[in-house]
PDB file of N, CA and C in Angstrom:
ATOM      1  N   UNK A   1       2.463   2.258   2.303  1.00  0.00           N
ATOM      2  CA  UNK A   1       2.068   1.017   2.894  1.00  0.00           C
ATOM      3  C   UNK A   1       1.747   1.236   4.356  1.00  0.00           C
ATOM      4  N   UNK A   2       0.998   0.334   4.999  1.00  0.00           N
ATOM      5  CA  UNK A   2       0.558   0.558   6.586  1.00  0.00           C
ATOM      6  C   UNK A   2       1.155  -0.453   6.967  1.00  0.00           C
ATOM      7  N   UNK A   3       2.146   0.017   8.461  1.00  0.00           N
ATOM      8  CA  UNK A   3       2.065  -0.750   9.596  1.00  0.00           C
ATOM      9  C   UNK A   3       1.297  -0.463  10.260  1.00  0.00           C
ATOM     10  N   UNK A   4       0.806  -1.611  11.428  1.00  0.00           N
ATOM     11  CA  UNK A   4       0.413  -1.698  12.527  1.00  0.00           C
ATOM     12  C   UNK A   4       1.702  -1.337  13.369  1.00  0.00           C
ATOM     13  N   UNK A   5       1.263  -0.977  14.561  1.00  0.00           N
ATOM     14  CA  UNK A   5       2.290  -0.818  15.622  1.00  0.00           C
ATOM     15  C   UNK A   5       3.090  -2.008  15.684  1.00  0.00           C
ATOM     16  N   UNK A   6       2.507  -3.434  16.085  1.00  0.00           N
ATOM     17  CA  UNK A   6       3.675  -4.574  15.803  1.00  0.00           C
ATOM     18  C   UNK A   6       4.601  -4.871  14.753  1.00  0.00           C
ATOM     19  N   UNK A   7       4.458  -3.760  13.685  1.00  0.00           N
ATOM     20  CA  UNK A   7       5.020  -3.986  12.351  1.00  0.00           C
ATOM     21  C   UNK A   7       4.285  -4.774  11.042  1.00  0.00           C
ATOM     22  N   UNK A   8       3.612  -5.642  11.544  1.00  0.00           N
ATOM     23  CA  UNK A   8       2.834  -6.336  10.315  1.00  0.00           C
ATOM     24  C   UNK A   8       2.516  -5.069   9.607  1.00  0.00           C
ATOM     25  N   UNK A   9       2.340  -5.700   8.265  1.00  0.00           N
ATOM     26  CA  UNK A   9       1.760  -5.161   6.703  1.00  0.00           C
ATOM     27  C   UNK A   9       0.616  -5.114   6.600  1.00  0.00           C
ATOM     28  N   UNK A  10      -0.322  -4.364   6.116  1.00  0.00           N
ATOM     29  CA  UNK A  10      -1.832  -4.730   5.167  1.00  0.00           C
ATOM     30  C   UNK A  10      -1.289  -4.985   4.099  1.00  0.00           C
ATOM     31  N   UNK A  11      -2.006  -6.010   3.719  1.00  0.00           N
ATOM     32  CA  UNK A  11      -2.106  -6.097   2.180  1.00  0.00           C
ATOM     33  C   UNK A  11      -3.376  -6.630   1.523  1.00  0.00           C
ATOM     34  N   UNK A  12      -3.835  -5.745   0.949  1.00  0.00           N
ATOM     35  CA  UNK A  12      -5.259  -6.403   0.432  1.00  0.00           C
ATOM     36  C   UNK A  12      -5.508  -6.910  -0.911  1.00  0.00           C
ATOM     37  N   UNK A  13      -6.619  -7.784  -1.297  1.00  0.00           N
ATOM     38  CA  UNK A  13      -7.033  -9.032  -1.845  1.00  0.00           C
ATOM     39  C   UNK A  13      -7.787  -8.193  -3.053  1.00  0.00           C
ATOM     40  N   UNK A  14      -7.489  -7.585  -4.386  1.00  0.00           N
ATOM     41  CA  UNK A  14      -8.598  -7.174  -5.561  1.00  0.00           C
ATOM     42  C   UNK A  14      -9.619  -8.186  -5.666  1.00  0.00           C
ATOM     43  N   UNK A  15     -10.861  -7.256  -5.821  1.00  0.00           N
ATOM     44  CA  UNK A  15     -11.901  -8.155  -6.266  1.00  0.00           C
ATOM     45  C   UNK A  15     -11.721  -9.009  -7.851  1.00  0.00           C
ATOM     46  N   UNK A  16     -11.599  -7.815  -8.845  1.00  0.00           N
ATOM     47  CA  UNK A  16     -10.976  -8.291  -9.886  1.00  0.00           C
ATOM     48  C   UNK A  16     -10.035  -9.213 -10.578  1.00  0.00           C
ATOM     49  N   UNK A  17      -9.007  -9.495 -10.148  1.00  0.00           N
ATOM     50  CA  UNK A  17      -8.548 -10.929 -10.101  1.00  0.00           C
ATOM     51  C   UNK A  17      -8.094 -11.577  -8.952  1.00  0.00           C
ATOM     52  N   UNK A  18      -8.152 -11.516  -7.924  1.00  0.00           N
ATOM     53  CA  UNK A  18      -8.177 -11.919  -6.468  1.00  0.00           C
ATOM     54  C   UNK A  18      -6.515 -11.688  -6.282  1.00  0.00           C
ATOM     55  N   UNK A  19      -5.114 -10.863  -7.176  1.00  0.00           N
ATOM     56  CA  UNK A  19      -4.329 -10.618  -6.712  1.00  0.00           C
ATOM     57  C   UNK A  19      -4.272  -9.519  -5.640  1.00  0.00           C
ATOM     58  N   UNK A  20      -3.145  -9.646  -5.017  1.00  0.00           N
ATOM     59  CA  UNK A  20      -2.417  -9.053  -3.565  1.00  0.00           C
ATOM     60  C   UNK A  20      -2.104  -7.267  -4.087  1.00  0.00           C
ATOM     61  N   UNK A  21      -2.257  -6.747  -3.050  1.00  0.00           N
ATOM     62  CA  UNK A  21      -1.509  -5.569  -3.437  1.00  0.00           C
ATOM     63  C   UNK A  21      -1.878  -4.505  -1.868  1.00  0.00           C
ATOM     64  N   UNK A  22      -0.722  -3.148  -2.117  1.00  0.00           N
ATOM     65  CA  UNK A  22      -1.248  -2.883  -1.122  1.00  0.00           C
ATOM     66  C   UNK A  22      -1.990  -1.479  -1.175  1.00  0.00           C
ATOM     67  N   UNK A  23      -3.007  -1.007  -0.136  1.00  0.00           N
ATOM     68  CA  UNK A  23      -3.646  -0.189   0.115  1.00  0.00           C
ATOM     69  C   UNK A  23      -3.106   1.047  -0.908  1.00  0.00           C
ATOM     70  N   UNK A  24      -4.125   1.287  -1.621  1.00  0.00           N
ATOM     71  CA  UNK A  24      -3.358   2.911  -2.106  1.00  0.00           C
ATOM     72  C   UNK A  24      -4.492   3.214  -3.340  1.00  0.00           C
ATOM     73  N   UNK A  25      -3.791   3.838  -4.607  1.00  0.00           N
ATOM     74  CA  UNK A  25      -4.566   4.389  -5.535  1.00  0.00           C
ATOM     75  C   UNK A  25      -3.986   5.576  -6.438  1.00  0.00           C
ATOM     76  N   UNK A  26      -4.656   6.055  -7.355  1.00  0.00           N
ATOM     77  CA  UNK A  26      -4.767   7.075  -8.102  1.00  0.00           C
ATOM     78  C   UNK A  26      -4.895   8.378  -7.491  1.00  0.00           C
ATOM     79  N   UNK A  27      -4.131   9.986  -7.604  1.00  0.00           N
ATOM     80  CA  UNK A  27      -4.735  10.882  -7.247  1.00  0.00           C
ATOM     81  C   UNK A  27      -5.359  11.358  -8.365  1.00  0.00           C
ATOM     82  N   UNK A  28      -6.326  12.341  -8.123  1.00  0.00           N
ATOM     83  CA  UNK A  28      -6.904  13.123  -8.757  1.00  0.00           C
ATOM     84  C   UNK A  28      -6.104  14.739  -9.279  1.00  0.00           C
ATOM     85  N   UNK A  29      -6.303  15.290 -10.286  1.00  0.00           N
ATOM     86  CA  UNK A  29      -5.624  15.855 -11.074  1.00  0.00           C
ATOM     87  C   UNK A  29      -5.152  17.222  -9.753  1.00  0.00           C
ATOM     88  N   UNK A  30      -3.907  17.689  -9.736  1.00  0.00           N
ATOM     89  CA  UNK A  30      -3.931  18.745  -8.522  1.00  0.00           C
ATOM     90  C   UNK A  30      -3.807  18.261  -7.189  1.00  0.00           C
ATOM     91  N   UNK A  31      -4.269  17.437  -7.136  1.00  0.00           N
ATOM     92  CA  UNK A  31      -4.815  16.473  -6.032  1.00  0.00           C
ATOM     93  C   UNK A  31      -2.903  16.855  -5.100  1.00  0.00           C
ATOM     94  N   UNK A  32      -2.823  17.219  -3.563  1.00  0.00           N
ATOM     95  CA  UNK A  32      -1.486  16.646  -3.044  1.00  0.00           C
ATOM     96  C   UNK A  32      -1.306  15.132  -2.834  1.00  0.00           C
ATOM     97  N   UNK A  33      -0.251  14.802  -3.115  1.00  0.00           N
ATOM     98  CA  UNK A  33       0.113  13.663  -3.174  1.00  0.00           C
ATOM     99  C   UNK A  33      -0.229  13.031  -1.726  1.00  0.00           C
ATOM    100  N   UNK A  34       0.527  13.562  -0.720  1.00  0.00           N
ATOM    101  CA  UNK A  34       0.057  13.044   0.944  1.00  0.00           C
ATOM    102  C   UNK A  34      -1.324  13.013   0.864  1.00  0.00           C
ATOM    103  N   UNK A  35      -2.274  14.172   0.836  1.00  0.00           N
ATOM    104  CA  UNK A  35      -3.602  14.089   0.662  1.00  0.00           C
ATOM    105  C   UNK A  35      -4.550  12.933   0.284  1.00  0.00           C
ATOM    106  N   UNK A  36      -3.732  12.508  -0.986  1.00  0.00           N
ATOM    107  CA  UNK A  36      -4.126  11.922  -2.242  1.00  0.00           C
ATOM    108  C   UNK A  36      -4.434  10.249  -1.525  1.00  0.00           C
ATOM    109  N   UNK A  37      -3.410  10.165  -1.419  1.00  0.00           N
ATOM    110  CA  UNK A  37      -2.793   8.744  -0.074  1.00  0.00           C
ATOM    111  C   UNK A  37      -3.476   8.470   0.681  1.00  0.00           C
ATOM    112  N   UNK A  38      -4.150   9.644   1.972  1.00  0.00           N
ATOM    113  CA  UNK A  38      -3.970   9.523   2.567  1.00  0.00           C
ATOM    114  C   UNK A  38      -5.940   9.149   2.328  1.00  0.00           C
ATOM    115  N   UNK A  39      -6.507   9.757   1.257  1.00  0.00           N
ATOM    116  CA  UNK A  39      -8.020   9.644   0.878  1.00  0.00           C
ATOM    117  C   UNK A  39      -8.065   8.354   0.170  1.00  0.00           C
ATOM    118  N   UNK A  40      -7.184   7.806  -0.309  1.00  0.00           N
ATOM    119  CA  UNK A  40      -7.186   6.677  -1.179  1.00  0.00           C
ATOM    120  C   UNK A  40      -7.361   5.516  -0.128  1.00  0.00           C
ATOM    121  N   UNK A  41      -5.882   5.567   0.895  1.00  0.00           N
ATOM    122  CA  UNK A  41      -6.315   4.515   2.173  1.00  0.00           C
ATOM    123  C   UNK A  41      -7.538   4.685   2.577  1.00  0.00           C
ATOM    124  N   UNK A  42      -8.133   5.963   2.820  1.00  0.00           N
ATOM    125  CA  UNK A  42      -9.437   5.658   3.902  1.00  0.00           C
ATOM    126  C   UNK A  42     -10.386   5.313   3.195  1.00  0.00           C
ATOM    127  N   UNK A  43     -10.630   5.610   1.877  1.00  0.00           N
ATOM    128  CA  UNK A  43     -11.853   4.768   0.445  1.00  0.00           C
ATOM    129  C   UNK A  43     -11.768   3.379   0.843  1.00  0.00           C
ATOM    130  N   UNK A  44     -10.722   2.740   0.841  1.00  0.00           N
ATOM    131  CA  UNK A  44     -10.199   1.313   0.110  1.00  0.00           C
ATOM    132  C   UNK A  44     -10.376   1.241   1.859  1.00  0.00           C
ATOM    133  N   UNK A  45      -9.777   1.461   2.853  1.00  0.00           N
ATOM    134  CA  UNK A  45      -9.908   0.465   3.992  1.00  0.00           C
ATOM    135  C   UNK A  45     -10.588   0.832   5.159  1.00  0.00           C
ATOM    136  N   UNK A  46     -11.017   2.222   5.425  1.00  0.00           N
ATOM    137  CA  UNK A  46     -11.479   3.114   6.259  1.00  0.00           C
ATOM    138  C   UNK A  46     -11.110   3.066   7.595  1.00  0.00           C
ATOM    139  N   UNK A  47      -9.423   3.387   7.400  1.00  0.00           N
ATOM    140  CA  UNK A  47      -8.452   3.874   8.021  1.00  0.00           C
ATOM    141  C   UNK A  47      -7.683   4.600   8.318  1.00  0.00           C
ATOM    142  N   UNK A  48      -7.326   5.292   9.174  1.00  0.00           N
ATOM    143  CA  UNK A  48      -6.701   7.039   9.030  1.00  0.00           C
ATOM    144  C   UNK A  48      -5.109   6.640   9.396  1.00  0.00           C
ATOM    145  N   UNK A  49      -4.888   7.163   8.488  1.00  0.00           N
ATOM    146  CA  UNK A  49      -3.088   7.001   8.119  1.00  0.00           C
ATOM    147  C   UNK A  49      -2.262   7.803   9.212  1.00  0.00           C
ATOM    148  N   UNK A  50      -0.867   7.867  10.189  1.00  0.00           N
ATOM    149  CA  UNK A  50      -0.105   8.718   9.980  1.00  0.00           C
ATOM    150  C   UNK A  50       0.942   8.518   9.067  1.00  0.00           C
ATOM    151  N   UNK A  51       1.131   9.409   7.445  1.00  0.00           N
ATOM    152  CA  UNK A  51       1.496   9.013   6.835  1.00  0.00           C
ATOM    153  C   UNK A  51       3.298  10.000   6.806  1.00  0.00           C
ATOM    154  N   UNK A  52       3.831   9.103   6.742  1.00  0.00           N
ATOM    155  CA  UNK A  52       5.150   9.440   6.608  1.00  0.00           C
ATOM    156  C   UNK A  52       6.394   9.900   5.397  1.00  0.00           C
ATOM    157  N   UNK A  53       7.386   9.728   5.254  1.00  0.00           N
ATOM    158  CA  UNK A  53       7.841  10.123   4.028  1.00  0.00           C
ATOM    159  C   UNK A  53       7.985   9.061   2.713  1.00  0.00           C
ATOM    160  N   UNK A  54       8.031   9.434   1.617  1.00  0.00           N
ATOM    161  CA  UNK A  54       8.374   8.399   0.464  1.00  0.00           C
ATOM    162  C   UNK A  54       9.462   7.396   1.097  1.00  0.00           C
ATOM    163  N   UNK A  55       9.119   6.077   0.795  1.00  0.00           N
ATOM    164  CA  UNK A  55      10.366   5.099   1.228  1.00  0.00           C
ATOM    165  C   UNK A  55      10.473   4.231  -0.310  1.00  0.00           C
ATOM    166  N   UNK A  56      10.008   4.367  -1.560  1.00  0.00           N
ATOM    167  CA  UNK A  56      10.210   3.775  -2.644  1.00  0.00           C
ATOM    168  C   UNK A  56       9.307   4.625  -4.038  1.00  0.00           C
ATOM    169  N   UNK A  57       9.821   4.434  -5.125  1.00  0.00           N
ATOM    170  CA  UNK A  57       9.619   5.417  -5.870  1.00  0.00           C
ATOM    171  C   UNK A  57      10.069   4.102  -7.437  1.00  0.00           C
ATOM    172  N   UNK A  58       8.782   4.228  -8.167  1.00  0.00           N
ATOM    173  CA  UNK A  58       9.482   3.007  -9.146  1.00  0.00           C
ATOM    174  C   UNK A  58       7.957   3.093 -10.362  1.00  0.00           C
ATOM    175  N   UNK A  59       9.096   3.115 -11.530  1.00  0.00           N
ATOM    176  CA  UNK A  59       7.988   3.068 -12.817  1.00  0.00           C
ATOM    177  C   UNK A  59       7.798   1.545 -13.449  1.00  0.00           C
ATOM    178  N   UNK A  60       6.920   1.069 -14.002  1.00  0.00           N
ATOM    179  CA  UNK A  60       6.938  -0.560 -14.602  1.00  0.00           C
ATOM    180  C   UNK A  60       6.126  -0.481 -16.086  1.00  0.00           C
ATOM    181  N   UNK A  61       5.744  -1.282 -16.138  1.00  0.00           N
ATOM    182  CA  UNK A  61       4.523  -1.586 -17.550  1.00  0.00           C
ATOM    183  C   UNK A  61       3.132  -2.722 -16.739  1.00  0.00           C
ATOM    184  N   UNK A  62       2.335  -2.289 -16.943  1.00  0.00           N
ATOM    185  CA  UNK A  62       1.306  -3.320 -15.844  1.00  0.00           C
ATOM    186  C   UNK A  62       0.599  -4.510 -17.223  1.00  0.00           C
ATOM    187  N   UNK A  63       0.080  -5.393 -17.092  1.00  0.00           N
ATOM    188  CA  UNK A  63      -0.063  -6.172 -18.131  1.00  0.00           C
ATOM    189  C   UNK A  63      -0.859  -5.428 -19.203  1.00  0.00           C
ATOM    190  N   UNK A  64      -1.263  -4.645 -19.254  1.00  0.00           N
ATOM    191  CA  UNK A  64      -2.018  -4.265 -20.186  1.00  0.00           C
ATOM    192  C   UNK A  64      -0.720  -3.036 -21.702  1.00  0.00           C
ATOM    193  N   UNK A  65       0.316  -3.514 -21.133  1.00  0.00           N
ATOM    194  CA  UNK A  65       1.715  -2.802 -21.279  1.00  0.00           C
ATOM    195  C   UNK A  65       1.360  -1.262 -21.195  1.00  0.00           C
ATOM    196  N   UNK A  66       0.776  -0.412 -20.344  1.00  0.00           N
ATOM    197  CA  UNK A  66       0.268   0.705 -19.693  1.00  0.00           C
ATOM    198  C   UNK A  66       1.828   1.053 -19.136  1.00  0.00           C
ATOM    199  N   UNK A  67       2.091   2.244 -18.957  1.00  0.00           N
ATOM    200  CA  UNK A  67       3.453   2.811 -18.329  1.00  0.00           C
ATOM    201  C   UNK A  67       2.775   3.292 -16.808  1.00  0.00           C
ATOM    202  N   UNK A  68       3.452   2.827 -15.775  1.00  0.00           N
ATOM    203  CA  UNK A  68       2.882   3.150 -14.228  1.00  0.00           C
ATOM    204  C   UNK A  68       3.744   3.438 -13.834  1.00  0.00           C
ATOM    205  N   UNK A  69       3.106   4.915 -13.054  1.00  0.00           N
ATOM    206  CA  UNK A  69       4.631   5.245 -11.862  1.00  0.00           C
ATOM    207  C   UNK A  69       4.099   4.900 -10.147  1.00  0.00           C
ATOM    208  N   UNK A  70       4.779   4.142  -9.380  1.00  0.00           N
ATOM    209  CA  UNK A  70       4.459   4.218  -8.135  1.00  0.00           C
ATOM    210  C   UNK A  70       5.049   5.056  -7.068  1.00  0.00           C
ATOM    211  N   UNK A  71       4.607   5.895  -6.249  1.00  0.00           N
ATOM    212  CA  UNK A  71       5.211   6.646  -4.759  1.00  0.00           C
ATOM    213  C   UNK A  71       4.728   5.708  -3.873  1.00  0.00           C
ATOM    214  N   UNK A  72       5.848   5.220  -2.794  1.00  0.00           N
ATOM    215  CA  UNK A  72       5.119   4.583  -1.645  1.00  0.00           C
ATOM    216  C   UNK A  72       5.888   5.088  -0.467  1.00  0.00           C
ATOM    217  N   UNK A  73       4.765   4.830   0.366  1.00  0.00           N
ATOM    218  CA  UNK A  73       5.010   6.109   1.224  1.00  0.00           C
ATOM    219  C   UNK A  73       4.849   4.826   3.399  1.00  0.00           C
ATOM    220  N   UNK A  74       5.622   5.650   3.992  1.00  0.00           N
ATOM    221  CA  UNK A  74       5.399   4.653   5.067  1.00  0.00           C
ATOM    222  C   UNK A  74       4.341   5.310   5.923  1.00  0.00           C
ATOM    223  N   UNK A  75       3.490   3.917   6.183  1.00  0.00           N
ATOM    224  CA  UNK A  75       2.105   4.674   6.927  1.00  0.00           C
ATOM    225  C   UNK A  75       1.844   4.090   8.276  1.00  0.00           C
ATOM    226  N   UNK A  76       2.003   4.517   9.393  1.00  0.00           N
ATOM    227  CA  UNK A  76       1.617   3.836  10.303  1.00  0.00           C
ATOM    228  C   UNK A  76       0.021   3.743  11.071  1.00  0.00           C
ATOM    229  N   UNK A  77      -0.388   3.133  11.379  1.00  0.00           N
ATOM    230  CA  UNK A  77      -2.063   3.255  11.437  1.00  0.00           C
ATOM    231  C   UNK A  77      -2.431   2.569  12.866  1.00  0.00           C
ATOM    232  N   UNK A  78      -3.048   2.627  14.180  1.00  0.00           N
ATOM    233  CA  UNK A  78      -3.260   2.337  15.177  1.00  0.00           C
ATOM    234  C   UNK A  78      -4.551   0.991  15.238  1.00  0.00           C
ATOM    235  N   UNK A  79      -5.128   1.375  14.233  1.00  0.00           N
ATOM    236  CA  UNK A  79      -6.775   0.445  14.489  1.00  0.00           C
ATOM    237  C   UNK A  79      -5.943  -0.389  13.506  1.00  0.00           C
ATOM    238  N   UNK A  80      -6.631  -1.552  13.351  1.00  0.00           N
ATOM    239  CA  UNK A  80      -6.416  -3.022  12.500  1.00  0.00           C
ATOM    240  C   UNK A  80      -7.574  -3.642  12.012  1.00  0.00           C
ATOM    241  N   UNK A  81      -8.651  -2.928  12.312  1.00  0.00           N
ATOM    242  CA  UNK A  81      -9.852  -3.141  11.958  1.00  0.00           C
ATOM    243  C   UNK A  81     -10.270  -2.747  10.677  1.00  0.00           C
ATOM    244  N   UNK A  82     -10.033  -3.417   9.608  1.00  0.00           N
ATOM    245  CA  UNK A  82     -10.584  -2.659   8.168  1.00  0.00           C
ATOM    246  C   UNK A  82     -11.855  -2.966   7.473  1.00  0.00           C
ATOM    247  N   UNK A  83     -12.295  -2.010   6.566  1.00  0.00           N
ATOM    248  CA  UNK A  83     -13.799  -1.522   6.472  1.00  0.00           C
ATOM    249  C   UNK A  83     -13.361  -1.699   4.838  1.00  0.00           C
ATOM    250  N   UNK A  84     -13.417  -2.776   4.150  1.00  0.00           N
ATOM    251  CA  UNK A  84     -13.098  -2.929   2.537  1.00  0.00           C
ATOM    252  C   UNK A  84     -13.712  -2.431   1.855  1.00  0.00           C
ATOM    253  N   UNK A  85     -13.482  -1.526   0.713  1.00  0.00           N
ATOM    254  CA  UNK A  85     -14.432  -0.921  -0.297  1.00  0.00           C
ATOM    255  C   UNK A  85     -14.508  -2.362  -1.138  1.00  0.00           C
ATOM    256  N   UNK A  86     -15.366  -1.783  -2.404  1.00  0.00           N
ATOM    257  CA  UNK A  86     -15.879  -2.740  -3.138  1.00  0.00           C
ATOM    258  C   UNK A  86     -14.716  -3.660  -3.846  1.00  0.00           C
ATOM    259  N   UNK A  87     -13.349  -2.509  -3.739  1.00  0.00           N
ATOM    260  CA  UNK A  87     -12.629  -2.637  -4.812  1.00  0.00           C
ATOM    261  C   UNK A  87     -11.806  -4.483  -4.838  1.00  0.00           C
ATOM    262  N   UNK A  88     -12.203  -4.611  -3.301  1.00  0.00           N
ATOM    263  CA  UNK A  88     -11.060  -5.460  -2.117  1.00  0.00           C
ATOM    264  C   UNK A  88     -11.973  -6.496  -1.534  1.00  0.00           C
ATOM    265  N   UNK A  89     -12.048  -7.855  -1.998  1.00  0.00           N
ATOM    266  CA  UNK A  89     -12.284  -9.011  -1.501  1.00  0.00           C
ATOM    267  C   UNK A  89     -11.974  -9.505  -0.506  1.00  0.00           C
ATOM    268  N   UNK A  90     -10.517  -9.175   0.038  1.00  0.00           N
ATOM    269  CA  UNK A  90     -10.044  -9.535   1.544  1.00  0.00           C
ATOM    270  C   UNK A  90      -9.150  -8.864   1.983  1.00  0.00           C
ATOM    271  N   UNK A  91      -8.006  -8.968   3.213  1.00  0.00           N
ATOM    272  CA  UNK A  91      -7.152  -8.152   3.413  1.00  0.00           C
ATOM    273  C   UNK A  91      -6.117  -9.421   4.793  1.00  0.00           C
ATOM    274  N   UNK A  92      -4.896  -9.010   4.996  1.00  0.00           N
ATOM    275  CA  UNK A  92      -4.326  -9.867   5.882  1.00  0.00           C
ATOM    276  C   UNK A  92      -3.388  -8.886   6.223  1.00  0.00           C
ATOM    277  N   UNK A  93      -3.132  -9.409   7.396  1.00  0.00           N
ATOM    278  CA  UNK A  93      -1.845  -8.269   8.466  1.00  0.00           C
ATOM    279  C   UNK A  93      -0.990  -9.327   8.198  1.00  0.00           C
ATOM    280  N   UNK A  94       0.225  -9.466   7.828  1.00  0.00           N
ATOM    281  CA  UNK A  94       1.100  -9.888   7.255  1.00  0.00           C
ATOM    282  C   UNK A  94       2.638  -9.269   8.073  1.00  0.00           C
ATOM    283  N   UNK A  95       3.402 -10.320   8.151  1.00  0.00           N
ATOM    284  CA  UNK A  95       4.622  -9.979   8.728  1.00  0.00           C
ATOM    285  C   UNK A  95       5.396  -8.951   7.349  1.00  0.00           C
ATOM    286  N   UNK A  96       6.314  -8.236   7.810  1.00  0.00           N
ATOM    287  CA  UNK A  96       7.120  -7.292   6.767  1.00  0.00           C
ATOM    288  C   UNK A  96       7.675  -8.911   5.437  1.00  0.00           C
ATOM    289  N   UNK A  97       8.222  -9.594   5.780  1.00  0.00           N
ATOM    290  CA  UNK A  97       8.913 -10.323   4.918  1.00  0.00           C
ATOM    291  C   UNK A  97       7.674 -11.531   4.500  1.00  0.00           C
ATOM    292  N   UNK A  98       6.581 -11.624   4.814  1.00  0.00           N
ATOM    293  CA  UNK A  98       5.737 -12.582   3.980  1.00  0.00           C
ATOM    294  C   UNK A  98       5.130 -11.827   3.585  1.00  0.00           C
ATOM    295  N   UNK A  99       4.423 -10.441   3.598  1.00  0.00           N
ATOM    296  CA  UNK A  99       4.081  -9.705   2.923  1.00  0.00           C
ATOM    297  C   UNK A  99       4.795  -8.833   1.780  1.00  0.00           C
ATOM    298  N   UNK A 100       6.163  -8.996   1.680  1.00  0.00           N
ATOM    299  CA  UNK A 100       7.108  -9.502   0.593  1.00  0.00           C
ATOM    300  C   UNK A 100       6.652 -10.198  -0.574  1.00  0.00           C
ATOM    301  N   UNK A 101       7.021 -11.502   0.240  1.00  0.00           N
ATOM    302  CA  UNK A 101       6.658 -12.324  -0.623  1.00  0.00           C
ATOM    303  C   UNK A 101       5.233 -12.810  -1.419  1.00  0.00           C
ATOM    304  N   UNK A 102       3.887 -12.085  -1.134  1.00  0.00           N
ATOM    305  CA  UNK A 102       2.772 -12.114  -1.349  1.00  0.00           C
ATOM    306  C   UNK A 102       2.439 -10.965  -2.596  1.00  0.00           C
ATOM    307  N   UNK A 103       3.218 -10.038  -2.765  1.00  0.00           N
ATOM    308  CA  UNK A 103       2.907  -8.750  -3.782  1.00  0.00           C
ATOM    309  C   UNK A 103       3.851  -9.392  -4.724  1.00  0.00           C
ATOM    310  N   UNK A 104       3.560  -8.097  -6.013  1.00  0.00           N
ATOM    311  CA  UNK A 104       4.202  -7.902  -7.065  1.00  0.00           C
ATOM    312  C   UNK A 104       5.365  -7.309  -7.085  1.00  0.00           C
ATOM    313  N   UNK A 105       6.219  -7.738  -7.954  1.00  0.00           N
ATOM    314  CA  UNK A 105       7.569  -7.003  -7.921  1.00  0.00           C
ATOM    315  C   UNK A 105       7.701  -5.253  -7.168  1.00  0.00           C
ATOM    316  N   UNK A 106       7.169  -4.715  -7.629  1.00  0.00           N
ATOM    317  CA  UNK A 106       7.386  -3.146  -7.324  1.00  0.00           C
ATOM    318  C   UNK A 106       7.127  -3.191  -5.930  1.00  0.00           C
ATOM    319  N   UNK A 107       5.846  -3.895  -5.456  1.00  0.00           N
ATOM    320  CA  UNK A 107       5.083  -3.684  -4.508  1.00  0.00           C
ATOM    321  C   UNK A 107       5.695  -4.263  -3.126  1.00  0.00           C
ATOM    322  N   UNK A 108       6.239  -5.912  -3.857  1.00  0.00           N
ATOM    323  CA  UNK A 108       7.531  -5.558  -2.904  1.00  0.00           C
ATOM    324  C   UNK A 108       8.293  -5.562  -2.709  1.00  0.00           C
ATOM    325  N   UNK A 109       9.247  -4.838  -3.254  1.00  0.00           N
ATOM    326  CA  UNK A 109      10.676  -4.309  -3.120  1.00  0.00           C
ATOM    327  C   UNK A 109      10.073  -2.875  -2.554  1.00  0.00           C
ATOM    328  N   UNK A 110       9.013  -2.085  -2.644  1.00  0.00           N
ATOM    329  CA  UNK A 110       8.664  -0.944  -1.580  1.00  0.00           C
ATOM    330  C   UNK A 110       8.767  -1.451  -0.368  1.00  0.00           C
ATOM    331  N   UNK A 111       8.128  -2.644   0.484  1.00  0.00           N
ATOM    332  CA  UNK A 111       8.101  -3.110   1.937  1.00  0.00           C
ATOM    333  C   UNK A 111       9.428  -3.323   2.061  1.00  0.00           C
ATOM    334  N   UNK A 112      10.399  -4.213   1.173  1.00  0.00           N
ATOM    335  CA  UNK A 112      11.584  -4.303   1.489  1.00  0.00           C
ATOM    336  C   UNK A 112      12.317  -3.189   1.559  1.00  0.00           C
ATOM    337  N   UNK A 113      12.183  -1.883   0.884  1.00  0.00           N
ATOM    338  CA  UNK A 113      12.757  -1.018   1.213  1.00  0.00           C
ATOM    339  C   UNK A 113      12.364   0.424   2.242  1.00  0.00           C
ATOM    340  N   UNK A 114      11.358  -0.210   2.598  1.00  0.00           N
ATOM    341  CA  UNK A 114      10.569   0.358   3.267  1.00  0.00           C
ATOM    342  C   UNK A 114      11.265   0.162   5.104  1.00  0.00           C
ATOM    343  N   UNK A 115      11.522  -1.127   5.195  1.00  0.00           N
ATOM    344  CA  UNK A 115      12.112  -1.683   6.031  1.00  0.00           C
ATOM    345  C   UNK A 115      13.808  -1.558   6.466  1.00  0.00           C
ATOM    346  N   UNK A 116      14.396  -1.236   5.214  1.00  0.00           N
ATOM    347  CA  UNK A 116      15.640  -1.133   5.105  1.00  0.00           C
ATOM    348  C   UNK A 116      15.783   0.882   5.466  1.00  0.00           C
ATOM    349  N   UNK A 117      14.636   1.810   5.156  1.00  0.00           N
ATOM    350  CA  UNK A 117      14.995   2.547   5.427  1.00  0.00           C
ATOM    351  C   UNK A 117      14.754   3.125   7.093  1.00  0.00           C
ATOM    352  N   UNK A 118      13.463   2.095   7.313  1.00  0.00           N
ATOM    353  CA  UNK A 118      13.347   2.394   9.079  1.00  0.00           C
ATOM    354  C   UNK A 118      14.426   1.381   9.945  1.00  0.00           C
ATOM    355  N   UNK A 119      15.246   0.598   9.712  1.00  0.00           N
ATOM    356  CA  UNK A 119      16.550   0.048  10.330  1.00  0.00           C
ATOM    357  C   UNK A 119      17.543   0.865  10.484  1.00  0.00           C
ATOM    358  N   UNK A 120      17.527   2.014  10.002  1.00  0.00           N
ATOM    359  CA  UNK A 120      18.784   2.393   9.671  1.00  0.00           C
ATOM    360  C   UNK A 120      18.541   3.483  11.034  1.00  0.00           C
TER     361      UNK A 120
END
């Protein structure tokens, strides 16, 4: 996930059903995972990550009852200016705890724990 330096969240808007989610993606087979991340953010928002360590790690079923594993990783990013691929209808800088409340289960309990591990 990306902070901004003030802490706000990205979270961006699918074209496909106009739900919330945040910046990220699929790697490619081999692909490094940091790498993977770090090409996926700049596709989807055309933003250069400093990307940090795993802060949440979690498998689900997505509606299509598909088995998904997520890595989320803490990203901090300087510009706030985003460049949306096709994939992404909109995007909002979001405080840590309303950008909570705006994702999907997995998605956020990562910010929440994302948060709980930079407090410490």
């Amino acid at each position: 996930m990306l902070f901004a330096p003030n802490g706000d969240v990205l979270v961006v808007q699918r074209t496909s059903d106009e739900g919330w989610e945040l910046p990220g993606g699929r790697l490619g087979a081999s692909e490094d995972a940091k790498e993977g991340v770090k090409r996926e953010i700049a596709e989807e928002t055309g933003l250069e990550v400093d990307l940090g360590h795993p802060v949440h790690a979690t498998a689900w079923r997505n509606d299509d009852d598909n088995g998904r594993f997520g890595v989320y990783y803490h990203g901090i990013v300087t510009e706030r200016t985003v460049s949306l691929s096709h994939e992404h209808a909109g995007y909002e800088w979001l405080s840590p705890r309303k950008a909570e409340r705006r994702l999907s289960g997995p998605q956020g309990d990562a910010v929440s724990n994302a948060l709980e591990v930079h407090d410490e």
